[in-house]
N, C-alpha and C. Protein backbone atom coordinates (compact mmCIF):
# COMPACT_ATOMS: atom_id res chain seq x y z
N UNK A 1 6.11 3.70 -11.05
CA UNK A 1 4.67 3.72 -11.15
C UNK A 1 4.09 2.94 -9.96
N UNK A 2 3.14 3.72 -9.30
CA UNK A 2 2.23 2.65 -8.37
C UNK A 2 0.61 2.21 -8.85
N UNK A 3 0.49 1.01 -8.57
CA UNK A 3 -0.61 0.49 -8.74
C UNK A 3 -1.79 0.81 -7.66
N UNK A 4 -2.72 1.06 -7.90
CA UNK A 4 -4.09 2.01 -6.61
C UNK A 4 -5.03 0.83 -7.31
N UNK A 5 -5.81 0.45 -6.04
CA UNK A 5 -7.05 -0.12 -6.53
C UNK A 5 -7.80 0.17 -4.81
N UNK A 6 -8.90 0.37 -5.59
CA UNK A 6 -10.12 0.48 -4.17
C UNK A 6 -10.87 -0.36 -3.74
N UNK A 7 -11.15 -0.76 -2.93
CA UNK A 7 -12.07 -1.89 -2.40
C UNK A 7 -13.41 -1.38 -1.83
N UNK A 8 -14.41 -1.72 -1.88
CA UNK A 8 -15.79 -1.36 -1.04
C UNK A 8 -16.53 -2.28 -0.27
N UNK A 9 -15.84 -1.75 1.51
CA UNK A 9 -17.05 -3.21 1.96
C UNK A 9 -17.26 -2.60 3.00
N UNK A 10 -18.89 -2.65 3.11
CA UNK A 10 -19.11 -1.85 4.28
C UNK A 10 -19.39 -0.36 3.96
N UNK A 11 -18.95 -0.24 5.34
CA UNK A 11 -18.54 1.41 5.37
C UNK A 11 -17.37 1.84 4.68
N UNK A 12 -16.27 1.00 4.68
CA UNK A 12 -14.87 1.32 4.55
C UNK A 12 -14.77 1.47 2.71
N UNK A 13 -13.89 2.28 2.69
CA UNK A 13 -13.15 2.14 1.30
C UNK A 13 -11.98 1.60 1.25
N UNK A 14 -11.23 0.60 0.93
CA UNK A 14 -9.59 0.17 1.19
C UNK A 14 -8.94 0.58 0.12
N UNK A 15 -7.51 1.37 0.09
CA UNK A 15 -6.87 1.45 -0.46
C UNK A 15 -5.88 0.59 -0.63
N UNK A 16 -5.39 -0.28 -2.06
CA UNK A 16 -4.60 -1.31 -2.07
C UNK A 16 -3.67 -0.62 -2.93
N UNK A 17 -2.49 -0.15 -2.41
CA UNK A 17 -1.47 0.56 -3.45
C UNK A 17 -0.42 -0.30 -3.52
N UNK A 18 0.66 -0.66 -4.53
CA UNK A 18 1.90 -1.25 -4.41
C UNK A 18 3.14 -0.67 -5.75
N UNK A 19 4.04 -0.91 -4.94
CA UNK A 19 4.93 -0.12 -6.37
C UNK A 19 4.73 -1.50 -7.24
N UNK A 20 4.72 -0.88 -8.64
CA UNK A 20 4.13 -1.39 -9.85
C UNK A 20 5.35 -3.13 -10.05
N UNK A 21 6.11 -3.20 -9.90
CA UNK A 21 7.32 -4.23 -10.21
C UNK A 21 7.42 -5.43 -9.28
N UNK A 22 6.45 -5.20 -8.26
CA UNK A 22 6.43 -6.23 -6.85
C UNK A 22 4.86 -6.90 -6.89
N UNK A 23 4.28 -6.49 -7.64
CA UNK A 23 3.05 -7.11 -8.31
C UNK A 23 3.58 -8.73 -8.68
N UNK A 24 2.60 -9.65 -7.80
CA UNK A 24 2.83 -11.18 -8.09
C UNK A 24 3.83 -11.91 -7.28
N UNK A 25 4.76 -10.51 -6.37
CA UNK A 25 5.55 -11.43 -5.65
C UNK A 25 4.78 -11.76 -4.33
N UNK A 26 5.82 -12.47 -3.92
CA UNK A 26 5.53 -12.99 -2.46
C UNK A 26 6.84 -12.65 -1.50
N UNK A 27 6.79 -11.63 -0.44
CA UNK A 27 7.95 -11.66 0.71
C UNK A 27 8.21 -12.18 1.59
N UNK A 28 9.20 -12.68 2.55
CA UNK A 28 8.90 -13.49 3.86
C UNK A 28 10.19 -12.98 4.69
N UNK A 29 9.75 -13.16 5.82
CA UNK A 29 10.75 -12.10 6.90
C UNK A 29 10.42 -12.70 8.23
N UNK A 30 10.91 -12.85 9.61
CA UNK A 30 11.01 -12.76 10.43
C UNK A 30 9.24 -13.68 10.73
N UNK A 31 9.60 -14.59 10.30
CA UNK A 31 8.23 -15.32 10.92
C UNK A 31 6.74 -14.77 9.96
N UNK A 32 7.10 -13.73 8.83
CA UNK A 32 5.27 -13.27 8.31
C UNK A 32 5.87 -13.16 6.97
N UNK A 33 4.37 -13.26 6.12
CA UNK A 33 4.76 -13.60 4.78
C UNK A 33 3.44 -12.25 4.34
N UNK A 34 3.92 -11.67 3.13
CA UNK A 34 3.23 -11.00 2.54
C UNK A 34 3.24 -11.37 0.87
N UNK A 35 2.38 -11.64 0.44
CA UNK A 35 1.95 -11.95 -1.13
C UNK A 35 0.88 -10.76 -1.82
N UNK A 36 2.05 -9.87 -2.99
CA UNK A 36 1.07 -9.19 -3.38
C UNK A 36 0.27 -9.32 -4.56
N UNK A 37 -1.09 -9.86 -4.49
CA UNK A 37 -1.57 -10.37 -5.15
C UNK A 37 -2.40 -9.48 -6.04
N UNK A 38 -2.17 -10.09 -7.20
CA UNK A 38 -3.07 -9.22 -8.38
C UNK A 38 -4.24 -8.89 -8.23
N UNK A 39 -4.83 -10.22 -7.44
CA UNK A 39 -6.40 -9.87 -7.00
C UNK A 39 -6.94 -8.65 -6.34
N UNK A 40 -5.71 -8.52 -5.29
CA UNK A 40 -6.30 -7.15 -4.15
C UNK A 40 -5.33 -5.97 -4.60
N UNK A 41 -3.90 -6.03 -5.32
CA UNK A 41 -3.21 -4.24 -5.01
C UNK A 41 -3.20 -4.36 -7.19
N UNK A 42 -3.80 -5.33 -7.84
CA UNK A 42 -3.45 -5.14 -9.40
C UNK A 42 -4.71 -4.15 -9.82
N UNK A 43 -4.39 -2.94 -9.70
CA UNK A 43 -5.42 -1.56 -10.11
C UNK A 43 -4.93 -1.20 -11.27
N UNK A 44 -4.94 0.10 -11.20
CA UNK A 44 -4.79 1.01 -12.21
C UNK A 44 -3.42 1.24 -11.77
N UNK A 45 -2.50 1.47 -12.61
CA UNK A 45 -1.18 2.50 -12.81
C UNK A 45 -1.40 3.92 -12.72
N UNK A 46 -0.61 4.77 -11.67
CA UNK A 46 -0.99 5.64 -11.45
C UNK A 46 0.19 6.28 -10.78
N UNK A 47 0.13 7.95 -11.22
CA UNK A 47 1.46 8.65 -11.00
C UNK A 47 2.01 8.90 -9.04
N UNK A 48 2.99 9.03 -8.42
CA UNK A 48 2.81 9.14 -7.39
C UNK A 48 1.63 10.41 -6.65
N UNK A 49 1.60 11.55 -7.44
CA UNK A 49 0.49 12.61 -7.07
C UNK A 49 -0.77 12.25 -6.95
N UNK A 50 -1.08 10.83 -7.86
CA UNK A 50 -2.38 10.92 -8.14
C UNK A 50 -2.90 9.73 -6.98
N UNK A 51 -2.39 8.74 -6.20
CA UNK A 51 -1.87 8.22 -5.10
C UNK A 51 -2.56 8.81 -4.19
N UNK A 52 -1.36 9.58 -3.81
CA UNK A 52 -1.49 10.78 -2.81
C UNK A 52 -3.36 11.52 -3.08
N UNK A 53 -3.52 11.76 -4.24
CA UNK A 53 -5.07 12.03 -4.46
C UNK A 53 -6.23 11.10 -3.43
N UNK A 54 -5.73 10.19 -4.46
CA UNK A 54 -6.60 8.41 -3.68
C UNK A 54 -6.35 8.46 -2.82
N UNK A 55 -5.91 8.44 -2.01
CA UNK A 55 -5.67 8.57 -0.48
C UNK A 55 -6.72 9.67 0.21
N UNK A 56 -7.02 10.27 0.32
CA UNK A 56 -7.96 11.25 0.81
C UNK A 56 -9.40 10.90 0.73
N UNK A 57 -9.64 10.00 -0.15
CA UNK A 57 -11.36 9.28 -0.18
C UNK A 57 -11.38 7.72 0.54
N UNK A 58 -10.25 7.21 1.31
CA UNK A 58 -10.45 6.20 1.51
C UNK A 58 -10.57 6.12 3.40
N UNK A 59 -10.84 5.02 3.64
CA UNK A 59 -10.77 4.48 5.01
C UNK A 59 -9.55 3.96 6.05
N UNK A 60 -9.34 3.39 4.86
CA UNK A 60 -8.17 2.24 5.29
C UNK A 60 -7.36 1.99 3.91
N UNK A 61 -5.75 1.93 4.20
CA UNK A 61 -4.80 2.32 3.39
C UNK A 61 -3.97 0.58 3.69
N UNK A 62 -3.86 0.10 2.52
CA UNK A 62 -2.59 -1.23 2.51
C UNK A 62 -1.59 -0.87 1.82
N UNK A 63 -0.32 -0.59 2.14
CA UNK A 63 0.36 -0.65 1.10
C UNK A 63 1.74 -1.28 0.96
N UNK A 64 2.14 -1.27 0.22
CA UNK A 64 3.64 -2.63 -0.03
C UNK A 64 4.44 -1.58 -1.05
N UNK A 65 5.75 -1.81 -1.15
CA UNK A 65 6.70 -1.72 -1.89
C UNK A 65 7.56 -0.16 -1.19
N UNK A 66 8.71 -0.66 -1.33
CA UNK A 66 9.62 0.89 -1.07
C UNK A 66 9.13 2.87 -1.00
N UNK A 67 8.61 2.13 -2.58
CA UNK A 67 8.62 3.79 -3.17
C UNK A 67 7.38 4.00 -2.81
N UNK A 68 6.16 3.11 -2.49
CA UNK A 68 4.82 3.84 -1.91
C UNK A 68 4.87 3.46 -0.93
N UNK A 69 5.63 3.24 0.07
CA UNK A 69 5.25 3.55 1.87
C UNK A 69 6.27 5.05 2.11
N UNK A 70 6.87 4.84 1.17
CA UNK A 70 8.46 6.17 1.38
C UNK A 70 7.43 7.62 0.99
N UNK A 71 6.58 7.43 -0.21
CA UNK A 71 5.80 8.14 -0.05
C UNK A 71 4.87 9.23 0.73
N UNK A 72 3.89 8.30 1.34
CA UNK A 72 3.12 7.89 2.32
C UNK A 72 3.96 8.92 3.53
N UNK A 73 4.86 8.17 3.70
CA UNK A 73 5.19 8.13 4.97
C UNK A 73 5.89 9.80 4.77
N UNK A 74 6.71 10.77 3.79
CA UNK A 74 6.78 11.80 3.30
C UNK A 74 5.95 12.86 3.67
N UNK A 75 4.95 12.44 3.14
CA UNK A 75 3.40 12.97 2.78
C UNK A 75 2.31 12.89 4.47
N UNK A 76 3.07 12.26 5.52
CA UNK A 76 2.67 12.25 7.04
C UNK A 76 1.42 11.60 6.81
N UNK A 77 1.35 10.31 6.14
CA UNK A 77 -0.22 9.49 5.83
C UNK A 77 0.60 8.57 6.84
N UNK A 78 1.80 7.45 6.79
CA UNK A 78 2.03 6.82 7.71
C UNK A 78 3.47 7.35 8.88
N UNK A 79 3.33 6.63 9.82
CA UNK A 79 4.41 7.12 10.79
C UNK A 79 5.48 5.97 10.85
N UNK A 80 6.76 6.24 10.50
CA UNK A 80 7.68 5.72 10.34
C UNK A 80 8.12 4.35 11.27
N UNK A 81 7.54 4.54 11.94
CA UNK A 81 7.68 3.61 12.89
C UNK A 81 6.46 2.61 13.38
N UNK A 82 5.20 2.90 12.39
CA UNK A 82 4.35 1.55 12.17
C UNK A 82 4.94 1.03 11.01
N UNK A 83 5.87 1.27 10.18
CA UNK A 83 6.29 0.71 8.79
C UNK A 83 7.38 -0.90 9.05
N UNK A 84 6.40 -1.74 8.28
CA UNK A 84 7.21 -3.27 8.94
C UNK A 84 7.87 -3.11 7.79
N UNK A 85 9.24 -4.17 7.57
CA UNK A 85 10.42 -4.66 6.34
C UNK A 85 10.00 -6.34 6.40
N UNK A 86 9.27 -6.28 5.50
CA UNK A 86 9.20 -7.96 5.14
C UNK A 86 10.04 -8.84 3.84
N UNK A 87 10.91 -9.51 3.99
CA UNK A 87 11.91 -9.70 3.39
C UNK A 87 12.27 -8.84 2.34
N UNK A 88 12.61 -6.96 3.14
CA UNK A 88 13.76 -5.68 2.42
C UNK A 88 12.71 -5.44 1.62
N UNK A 89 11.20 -5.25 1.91
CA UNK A 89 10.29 -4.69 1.13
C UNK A 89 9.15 -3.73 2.08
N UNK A 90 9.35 -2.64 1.96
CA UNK A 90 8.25 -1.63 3.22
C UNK A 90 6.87 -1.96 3.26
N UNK A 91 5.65 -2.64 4.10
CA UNK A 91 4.69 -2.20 4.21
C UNK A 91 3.88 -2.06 5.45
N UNK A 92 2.57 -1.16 4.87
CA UNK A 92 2.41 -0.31 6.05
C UNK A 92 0.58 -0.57 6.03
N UNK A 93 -0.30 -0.56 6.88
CA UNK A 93 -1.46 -0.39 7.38
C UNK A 93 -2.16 0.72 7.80
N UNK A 94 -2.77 1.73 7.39
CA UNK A 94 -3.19 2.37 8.41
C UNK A 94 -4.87 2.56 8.12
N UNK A 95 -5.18 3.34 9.65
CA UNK A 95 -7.19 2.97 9.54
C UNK A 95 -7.11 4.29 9.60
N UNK A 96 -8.06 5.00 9.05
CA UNK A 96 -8.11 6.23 8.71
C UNK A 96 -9.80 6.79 10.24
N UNK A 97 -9.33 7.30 11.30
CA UNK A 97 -10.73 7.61 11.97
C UNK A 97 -10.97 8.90 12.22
């Protein structure tokens, strides 16, 4: 299961997706730390299709965990090679223009 939550600021819409089980952790790797916090990626539970839905109304895409950048990145939303490994966990950025 991935977790989707939307943000509104501005112009932008942010998409905060994370696979559902990495909720609350914190990663650290090579000098950068990522914490996924309930505040910004704890949304709704939501099937991988419906994801992939959310994705199409937003601006800007955050996302963390294996199974939603593997996604993503499937689905030609990110390119394999903006995808960072922060301590053996995928995430990815992208600005939608």
């Amino acid at each position: 299961m991935i977790l989707c939550k939307i943000h509104v600021h501005d112009n932008d819409r942010i998409l905060a997706a994370c696979d559902k089980e990495i909720l609350g952790m914190t990663f650290r790797g090579e000098g950068v730390k990522i914490k996924v916090s309930e505040l910004f990626y704890g949304g709704e539970p939501v099937s991988e299709d419906v994801f992939i839905e959310r994705t199409k109304s937003v601006t800007i895409m955050n996302l963390v965990g294996n199974r939603v950048v593997e996604k993503a990145v499937k689905e030609g939303l990110v390119s394999e090679q903006s995808v960072m490994v922060i301590g053996g966990v995928k995430h990815a950025q992208v600005v939608i223009m």
